[in-house]
PDB file of N, CA and C in Angstrom:
ATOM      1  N   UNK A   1    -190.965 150.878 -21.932  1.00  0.00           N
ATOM      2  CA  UNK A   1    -190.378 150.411 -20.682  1.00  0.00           C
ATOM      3  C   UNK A   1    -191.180 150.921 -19.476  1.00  0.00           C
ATOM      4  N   UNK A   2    -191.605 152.538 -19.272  1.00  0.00           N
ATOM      5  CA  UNK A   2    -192.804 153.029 -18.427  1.00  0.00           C
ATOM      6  C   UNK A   2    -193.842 152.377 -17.939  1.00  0.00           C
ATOM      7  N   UNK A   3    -194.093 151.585 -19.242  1.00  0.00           N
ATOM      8  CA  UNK A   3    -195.675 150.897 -19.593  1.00  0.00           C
ATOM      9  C   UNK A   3    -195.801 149.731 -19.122  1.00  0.00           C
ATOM     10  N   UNK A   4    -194.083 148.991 -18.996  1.00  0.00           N
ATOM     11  CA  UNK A   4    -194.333 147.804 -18.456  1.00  0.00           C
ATOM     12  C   UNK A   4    -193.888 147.934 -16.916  1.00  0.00           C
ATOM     13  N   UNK A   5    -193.388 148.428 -16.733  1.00  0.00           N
ATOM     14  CA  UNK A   5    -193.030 148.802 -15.051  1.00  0.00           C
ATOM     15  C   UNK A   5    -194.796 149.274 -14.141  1.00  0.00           C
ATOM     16  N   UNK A   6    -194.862 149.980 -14.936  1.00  0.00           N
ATOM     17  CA  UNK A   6    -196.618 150.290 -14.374  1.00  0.00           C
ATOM     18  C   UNK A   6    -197.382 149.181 -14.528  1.00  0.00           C
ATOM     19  N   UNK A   7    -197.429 148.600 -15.167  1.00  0.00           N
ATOM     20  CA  UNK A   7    -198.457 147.111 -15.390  1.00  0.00           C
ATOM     21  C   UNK A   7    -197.794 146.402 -14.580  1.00  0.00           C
ATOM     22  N   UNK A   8    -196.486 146.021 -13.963  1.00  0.00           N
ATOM     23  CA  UNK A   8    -195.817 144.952 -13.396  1.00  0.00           C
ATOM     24  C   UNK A   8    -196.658 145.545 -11.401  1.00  0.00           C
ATOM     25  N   UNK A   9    -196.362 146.869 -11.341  1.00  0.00           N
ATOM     26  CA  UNK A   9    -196.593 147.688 -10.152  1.00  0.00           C
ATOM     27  C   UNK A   9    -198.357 147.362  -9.912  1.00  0.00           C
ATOM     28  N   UNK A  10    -198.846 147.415 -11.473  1.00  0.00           N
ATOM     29  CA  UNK A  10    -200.855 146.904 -10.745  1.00  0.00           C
ATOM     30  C   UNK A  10    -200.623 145.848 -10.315  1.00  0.00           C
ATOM     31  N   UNK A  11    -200.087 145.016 -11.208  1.00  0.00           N
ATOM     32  CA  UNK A  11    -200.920 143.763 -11.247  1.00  0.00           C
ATOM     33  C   UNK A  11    -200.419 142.725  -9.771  1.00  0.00           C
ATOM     34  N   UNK A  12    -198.946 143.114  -9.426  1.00  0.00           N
ATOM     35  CA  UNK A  12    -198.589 142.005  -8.708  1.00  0.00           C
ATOM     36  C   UNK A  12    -197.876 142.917  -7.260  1.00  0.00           C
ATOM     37  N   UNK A  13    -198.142 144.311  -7.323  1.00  0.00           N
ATOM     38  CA  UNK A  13    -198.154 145.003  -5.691  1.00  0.00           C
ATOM     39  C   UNK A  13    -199.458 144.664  -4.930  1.00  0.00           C
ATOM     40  N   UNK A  14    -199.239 144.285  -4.246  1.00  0.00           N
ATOM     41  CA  UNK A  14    -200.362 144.265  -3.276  1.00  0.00           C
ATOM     42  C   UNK A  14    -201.214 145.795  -2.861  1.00  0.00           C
ATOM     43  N   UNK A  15    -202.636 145.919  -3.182  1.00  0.00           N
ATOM     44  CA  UNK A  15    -202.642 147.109  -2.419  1.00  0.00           C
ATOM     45  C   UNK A  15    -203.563 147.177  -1.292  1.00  0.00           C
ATOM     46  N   UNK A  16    -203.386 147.808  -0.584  1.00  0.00           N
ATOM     47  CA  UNK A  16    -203.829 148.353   0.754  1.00  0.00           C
ATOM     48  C   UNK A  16    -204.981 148.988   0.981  1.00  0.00           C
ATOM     49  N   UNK A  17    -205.963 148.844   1.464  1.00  0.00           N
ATOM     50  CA  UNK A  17    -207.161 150.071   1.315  1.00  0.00           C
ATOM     51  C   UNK A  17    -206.971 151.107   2.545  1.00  0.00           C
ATOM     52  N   UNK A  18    -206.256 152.171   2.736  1.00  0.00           N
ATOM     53  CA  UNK A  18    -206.103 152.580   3.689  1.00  0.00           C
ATOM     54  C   UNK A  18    -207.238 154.107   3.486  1.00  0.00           C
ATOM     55  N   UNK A  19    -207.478 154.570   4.003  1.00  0.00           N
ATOM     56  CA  UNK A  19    -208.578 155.865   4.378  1.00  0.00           C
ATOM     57  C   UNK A  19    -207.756 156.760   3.644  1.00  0.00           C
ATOM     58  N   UNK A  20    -208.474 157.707   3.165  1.00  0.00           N
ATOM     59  CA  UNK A  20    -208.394 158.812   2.330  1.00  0.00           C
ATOM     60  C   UNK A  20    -207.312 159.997   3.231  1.00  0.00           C
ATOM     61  N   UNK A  21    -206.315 160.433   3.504  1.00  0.00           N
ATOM     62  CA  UNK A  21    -205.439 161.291   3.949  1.00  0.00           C
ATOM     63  C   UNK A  21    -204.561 162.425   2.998  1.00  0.00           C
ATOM     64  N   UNK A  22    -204.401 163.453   3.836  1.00  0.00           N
ATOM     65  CA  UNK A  22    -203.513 164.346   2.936  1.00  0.00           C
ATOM     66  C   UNK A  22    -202.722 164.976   3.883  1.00  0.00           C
ATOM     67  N   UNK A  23    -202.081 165.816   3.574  1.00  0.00           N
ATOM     68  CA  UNK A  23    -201.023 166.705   3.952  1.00  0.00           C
ATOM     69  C   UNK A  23    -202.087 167.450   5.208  1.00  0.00           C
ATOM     70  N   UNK A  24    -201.349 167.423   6.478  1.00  0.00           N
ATOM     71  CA  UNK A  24    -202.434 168.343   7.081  1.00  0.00           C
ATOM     72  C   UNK A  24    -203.284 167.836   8.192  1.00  0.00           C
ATOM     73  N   UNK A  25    -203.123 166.577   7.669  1.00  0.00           N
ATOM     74  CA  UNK A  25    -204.193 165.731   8.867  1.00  0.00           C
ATOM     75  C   UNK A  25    -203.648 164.690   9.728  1.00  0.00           C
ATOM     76  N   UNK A  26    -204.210 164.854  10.899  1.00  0.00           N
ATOM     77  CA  UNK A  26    -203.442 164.339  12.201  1.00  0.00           C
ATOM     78  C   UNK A  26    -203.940 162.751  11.998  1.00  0.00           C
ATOM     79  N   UNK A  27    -202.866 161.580  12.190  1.00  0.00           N
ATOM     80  CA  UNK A  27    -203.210 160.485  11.595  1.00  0.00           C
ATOM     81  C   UNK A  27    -202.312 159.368  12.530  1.00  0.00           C
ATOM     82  N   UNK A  28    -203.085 158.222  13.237  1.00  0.00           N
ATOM     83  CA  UNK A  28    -202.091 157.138  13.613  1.00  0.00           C
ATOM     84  C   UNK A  28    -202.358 155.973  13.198  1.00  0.00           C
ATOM     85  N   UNK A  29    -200.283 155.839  12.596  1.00  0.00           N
ATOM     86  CA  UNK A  29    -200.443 154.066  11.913  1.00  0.00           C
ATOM     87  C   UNK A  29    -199.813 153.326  12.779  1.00  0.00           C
ATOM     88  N   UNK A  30    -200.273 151.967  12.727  1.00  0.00           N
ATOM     89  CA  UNK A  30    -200.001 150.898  13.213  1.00  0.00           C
ATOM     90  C   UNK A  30    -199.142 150.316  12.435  1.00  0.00           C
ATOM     91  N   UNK A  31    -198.107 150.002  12.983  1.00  0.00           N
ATOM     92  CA  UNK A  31    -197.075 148.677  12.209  1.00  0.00           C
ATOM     93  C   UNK A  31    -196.101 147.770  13.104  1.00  0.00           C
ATOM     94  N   UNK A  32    -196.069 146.812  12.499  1.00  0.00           N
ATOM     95  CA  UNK A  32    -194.937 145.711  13.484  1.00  0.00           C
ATOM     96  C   UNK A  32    -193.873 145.810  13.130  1.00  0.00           C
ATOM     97  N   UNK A  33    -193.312 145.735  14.625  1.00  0.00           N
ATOM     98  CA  UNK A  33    -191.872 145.917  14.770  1.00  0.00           C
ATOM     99  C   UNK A  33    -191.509 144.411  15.279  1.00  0.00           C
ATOM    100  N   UNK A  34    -190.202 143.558  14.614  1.00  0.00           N
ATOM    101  CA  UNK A  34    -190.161 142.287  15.444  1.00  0.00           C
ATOM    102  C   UNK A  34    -188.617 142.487  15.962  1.00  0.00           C
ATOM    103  N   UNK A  35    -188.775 142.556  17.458  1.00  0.00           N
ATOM    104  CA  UNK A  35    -187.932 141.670  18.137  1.00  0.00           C
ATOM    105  C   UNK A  35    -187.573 140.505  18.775  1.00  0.00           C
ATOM    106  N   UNK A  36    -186.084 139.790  17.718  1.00  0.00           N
ATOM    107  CA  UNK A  36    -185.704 138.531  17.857  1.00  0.00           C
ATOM    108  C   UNK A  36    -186.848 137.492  16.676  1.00  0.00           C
ATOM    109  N   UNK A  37    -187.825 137.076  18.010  1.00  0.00           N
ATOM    110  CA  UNK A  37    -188.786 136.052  17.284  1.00  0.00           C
ATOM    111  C   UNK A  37    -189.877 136.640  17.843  1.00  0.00           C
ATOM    112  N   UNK A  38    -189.942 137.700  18.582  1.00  0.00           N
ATOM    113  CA  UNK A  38    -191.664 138.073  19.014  1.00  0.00           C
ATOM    114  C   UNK A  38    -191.571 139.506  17.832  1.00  0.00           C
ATOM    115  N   UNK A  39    -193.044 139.901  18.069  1.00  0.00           N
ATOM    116  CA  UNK A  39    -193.506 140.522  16.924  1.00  0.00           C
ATOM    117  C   UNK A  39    -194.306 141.493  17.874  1.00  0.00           C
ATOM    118  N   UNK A  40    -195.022 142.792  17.611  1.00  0.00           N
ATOM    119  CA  UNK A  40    -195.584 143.588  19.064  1.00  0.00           C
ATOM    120  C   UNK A  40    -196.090 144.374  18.106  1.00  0.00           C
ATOM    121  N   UNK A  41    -197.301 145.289  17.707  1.00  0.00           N
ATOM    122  CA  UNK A  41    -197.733 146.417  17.311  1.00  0.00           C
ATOM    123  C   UNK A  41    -197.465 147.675  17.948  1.00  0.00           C
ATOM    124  N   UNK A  42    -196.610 148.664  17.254  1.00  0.00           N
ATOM    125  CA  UNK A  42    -196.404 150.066  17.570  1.00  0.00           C
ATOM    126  C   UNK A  42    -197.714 151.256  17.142  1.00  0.00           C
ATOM    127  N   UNK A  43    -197.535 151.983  17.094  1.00  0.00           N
ATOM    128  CA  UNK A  43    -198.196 153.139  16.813  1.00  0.00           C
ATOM    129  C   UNK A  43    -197.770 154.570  16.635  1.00  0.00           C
ATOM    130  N   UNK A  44    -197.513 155.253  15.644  1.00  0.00           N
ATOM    131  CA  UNK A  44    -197.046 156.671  15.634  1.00  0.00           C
ATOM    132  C   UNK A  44    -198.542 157.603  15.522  1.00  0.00           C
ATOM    133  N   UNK A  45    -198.212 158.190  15.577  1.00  0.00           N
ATOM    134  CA  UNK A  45    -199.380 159.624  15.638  1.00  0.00           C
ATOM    135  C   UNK A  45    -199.273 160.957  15.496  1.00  0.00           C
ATOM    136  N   UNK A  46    -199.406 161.525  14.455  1.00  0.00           N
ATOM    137  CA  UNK A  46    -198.639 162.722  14.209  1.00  0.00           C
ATOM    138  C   UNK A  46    -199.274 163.268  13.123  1.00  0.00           C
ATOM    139  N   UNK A  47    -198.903 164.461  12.777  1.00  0.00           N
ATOM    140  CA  UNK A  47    -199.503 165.704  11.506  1.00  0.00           C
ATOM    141  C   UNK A  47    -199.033 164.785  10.267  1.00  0.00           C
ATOM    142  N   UNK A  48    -199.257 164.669   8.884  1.00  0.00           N
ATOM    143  CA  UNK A  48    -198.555 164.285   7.705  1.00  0.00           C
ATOM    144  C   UNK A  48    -198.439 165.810   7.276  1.00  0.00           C
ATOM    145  N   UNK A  49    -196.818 165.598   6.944  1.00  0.00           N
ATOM    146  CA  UNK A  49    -196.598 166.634   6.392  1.00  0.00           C
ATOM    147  C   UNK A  49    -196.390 166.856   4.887  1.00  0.00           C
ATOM    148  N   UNK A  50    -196.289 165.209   4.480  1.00  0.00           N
ATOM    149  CA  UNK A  50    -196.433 165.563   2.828  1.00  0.00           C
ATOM    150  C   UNK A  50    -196.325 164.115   2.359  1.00  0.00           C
ATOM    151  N   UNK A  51    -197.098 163.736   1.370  1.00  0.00           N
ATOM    152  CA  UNK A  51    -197.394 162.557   0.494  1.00  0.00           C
ATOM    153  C   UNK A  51    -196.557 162.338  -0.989  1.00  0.00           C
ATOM    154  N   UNK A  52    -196.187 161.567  -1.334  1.00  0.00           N
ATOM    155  CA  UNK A  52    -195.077 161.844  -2.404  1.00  0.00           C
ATOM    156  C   UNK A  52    -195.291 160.685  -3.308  1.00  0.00           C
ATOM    157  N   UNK A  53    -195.092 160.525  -4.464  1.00  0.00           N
ATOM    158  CA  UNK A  53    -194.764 159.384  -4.862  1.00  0.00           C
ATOM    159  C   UNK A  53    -196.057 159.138  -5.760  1.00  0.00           C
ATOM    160  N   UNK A  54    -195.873 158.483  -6.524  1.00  0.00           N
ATOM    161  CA  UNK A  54    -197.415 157.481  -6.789  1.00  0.00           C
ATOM    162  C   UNK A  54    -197.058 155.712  -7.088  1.00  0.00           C
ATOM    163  N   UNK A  55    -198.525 154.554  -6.925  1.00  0.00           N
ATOM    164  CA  UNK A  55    -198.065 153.676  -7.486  1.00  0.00           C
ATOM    165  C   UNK A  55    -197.792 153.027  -6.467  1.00  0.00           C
ATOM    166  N   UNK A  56    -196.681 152.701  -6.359  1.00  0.00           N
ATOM    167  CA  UNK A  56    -195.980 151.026  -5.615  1.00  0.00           C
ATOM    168  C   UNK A  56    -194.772 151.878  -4.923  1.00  0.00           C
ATOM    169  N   UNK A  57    -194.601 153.118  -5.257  1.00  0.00           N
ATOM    170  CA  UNK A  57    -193.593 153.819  -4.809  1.00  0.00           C
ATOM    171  C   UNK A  57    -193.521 154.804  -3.765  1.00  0.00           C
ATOM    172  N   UNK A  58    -195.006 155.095  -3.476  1.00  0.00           N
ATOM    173  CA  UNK A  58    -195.689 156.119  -2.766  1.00  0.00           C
ATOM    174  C   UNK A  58    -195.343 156.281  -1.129  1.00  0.00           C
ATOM    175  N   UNK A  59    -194.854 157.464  -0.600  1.00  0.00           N
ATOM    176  CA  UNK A  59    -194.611 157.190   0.962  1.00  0.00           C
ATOM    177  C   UNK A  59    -195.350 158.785   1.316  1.00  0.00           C
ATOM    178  N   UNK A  60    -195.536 158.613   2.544  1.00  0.00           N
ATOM    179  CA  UNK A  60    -195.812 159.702   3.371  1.00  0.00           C
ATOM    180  C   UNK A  60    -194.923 159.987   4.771  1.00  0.00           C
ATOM    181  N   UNK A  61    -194.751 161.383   4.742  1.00  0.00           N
ATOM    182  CA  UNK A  61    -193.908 161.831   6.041  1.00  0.00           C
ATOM    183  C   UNK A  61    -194.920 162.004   6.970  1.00  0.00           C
ATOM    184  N   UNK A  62    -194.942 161.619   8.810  1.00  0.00           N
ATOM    185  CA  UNK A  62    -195.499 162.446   9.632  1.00  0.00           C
ATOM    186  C   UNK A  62    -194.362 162.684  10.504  1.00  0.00           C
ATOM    187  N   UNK A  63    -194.877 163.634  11.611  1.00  0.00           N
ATOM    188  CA  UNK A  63    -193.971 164.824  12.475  1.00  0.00           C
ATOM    189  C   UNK A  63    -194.927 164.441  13.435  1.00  0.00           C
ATOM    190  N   UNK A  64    -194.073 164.105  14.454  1.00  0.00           N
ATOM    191  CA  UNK A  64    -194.765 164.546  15.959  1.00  0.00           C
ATOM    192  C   UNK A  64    -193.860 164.799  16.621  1.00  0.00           C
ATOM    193  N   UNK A  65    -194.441 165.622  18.088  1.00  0.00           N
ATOM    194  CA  UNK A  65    -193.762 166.299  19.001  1.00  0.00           C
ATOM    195  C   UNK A  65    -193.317 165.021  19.738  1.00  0.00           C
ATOM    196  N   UNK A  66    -191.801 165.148  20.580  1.00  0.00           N
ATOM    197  CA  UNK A  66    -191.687 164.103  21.436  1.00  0.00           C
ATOM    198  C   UNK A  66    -190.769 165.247  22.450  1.00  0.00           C
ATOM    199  N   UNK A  67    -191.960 165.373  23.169  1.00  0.00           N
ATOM    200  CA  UNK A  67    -191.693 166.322  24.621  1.00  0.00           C
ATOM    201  C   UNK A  67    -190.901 167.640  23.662  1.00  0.00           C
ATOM    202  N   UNK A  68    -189.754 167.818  23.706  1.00  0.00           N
ATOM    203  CA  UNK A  68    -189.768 169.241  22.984  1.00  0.00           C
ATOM    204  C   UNK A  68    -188.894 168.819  22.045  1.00  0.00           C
ATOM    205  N   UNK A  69    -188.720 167.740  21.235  1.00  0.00           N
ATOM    206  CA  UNK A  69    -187.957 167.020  20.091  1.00  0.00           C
ATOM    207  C   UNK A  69    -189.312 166.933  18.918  1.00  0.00           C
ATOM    208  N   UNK A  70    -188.795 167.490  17.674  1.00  0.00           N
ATOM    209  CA  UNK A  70    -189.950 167.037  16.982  1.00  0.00           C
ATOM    210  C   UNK A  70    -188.818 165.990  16.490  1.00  0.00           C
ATOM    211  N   UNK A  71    -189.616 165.087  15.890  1.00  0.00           N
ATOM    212  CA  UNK A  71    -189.503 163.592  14.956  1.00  0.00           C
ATOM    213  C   UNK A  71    -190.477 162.970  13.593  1.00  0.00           C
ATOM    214  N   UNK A  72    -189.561 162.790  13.130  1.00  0.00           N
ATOM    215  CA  UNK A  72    -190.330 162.553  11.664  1.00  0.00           C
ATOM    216  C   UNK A  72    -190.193 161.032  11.161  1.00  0.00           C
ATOM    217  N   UNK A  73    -191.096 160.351  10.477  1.00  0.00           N
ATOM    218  CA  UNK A  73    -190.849 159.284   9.813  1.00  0.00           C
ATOM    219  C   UNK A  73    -191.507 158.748   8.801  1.00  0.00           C
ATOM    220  N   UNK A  74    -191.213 157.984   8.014  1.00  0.00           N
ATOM    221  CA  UNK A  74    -190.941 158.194   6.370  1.00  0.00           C
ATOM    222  C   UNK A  74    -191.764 156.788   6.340  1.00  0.00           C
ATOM    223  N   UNK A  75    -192.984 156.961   6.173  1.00  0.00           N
ATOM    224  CA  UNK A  75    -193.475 155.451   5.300  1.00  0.00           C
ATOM    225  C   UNK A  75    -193.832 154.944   4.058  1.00  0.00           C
ATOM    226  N   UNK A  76    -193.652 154.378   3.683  1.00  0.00           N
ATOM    227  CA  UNK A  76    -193.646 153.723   2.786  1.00  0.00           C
ATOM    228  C   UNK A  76    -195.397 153.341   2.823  1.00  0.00           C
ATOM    229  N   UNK A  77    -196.294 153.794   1.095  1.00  0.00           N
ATOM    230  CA  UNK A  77    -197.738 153.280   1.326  1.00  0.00           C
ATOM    231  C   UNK A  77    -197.826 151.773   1.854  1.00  0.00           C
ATOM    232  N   UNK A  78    -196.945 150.985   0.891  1.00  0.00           N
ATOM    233  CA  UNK A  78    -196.757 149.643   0.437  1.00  0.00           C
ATOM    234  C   UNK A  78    -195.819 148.656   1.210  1.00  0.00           C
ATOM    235  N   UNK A  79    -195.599 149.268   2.370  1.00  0.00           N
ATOM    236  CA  UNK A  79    -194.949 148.749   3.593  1.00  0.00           C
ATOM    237  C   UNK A  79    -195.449 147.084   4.507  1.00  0.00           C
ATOM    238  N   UNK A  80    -194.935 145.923   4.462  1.00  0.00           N
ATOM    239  CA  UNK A  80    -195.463 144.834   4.600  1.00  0.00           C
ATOM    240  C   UNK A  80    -196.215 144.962   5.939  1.00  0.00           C
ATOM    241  N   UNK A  81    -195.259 145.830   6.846  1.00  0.00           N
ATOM    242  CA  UNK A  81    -195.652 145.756   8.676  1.00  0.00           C
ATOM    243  C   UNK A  81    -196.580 146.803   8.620  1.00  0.00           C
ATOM    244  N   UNK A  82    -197.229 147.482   7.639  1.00  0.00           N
ATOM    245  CA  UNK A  82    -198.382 148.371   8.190  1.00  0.00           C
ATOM    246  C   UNK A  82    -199.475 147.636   8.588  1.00  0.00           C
ATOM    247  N   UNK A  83    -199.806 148.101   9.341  1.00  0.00           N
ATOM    248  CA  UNK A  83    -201.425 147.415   9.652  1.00  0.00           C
ATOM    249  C   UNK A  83    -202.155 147.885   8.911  1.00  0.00           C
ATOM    250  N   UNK A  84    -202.890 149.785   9.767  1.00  0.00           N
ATOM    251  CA  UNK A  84    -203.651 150.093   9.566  1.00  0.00           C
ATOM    252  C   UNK A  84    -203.572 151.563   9.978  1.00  0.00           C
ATOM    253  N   UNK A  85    -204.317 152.558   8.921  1.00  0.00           N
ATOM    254  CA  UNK A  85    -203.922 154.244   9.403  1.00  0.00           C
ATOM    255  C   UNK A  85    -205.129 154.351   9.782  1.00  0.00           C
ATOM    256  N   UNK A  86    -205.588 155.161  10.817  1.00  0.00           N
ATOM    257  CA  UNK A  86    -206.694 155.799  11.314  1.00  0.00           C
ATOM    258  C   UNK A  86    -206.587 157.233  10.864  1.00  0.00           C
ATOM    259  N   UNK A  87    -207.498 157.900  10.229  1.00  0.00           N
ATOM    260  CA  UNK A  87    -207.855 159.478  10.418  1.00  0.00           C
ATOM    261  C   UNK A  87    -208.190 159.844  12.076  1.00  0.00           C
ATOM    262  N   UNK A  88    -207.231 160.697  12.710  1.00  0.00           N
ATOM    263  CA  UNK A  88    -207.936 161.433  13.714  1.00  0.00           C
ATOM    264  C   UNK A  88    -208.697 162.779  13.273  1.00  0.00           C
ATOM    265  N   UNK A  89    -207.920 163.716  12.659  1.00  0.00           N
ATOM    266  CA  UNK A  89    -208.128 164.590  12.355  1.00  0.00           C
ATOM    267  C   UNK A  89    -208.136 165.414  11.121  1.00  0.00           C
ATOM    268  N   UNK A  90    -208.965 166.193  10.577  1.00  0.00           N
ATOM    269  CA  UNK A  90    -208.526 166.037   9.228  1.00  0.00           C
ATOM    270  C   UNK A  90    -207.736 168.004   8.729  1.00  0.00           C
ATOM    271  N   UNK A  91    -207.190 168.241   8.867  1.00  0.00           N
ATOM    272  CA  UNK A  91    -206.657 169.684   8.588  1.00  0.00           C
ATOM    273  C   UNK A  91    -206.743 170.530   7.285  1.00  0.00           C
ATOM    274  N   UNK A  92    -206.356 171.878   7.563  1.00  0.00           N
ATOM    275  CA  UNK A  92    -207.324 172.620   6.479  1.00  0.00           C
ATOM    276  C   UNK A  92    -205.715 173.669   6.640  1.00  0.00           C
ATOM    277  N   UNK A  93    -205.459 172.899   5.550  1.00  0.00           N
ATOM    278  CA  UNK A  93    -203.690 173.688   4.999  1.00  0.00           C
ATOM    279  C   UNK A  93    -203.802 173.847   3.231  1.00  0.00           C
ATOM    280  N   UNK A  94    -203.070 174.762   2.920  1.00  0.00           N
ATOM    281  CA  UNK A  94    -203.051 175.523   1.669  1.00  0.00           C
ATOM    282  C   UNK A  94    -202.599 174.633   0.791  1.00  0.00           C
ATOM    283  N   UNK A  95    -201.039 173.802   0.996  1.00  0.00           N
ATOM    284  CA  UNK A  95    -200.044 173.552   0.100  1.00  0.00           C
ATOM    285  C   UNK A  95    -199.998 171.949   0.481  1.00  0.00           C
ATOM    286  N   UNK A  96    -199.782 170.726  -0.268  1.00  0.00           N
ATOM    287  CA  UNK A  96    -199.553 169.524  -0.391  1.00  0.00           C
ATOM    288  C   UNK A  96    -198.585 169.446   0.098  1.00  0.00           C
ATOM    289  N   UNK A  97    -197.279 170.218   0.876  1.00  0.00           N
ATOM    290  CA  UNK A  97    -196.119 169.831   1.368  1.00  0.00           C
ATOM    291  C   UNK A  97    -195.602 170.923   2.502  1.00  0.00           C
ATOM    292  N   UNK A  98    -195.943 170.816   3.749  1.00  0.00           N
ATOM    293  CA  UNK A  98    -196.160 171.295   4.489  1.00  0.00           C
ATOM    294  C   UNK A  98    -195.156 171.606   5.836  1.00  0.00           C
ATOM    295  N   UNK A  99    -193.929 171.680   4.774  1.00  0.00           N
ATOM    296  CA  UNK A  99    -192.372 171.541   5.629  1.00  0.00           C
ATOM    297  C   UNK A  99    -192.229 173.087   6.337  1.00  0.00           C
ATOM    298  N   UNK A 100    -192.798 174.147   6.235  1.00  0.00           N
ATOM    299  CA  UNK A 100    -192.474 175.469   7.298  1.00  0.00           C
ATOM    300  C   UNK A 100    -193.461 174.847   9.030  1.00  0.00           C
ATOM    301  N   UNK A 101    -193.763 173.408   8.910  1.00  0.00           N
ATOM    302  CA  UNK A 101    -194.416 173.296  10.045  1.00  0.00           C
ATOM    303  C   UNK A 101    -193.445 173.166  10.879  1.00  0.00           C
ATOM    304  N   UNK A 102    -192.043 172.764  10.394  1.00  0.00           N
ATOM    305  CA  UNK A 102    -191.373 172.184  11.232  1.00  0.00           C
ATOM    306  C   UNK A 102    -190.955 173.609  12.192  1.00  0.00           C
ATOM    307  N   UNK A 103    -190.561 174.406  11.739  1.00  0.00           N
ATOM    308  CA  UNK A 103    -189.810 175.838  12.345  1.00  0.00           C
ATOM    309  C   UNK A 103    -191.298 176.489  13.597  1.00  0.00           C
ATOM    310  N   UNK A 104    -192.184 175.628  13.410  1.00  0.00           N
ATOM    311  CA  UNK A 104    -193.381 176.203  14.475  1.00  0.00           C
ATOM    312  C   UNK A 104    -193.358 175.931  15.365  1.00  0.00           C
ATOM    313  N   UNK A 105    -193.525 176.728  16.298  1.00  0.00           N
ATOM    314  CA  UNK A 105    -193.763 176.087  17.957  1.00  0.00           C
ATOM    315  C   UNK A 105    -194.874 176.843  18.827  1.00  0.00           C
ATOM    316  N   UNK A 106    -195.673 175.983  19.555  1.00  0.00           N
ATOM    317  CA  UNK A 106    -196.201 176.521  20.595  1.00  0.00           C
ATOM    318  C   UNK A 106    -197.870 176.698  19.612  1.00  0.00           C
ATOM    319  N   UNK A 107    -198.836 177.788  20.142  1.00  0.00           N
ATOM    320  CA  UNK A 107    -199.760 177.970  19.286  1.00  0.00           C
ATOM    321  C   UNK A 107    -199.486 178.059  18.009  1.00  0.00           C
ATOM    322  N   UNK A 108    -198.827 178.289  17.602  1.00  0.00           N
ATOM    323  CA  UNK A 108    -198.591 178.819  15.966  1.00  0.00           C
ATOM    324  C   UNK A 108    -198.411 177.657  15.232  1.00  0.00           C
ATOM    325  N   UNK A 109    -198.253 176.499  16.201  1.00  0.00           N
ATOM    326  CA  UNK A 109    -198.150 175.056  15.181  1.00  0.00           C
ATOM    327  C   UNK A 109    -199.277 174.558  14.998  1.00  0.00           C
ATOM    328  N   UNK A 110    -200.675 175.193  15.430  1.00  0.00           N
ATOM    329  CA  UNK A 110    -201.478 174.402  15.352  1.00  0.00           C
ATOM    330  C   UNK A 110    -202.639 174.502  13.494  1.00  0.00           C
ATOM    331  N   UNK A 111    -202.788 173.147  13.617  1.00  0.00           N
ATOM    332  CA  UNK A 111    -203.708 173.637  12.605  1.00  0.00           C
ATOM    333  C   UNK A 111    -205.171 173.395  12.232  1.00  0.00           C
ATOM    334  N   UNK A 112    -205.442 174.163  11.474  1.00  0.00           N
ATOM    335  CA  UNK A 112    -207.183 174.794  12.125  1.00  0.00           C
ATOM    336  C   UNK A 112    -207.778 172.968  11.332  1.00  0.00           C
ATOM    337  N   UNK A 113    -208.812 172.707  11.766  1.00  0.00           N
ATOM    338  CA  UNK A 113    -209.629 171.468  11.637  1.00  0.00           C
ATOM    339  C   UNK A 113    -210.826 171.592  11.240  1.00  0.00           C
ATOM    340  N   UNK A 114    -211.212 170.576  10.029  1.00  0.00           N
ATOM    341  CA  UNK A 114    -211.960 170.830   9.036  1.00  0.00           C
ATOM    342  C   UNK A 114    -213.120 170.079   9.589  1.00  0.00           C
ATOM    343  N   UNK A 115    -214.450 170.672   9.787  1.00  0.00           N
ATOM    344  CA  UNK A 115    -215.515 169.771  10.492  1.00  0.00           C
ATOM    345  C   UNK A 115    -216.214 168.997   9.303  1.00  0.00           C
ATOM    346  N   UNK A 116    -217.034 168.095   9.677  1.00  0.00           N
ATOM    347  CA  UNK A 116    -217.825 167.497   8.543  1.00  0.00           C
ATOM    348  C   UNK A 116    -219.238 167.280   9.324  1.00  0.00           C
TER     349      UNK A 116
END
């Protein structure tokens, strides 16, 4: 039953080529939002704080500051309204799930950036 759920998930999910990301790195996606009958491109921008999932099932969390509110939101890889993720930044964190970021504030939230 595994075997056919995974073959059903290649063959007929659509996939996405989106840029290589992980936990750690500062990242903004594009996706449409429609109101009524118009349609408009948004943009979030924020740390990912953790990648989950594999497959057709796969989502990622990011966190950004909004004035002194942090905010989080939950995407989905395989999401129809994504456009497109940009790498801004790429971060240099220990652990694949990176939830003590939230309790940080001020310098201590920052995280160090990996040059290439």
């Amino acid at each position: 039953m595994e075997s056919l759920i995974k073959f059903v998930e290649n063959e007929f999910v659509p996939k996405k080529d989106f840029p290589e990301f992980s936990a750690g790195d500062t990242i903004t996606v594009y996706y449409e939002i429609k109101e009524g009958e118009k349609t408009r491109t948004q943009f979030f921008k924020g740390v990912v704080i953790q990648r989950r999932g594999s497959g057709a099932t796969e989502t990622f969390t990011i966190r950004k500051m909004s004035g002194t509110v942090g905010v989080e939101r939950i995407f989905p890889i395989n999401l129809p309204a994504l456009q497109k993720v940009e790498v801004n930044k790429r971060g240099k964190v220990r652990r694949a799930r990176i939830f003590y970021f939230r309790e940080l504030t001020g310098k201590k939230a920052r995280i160090k950036e990996i040059r290439k």
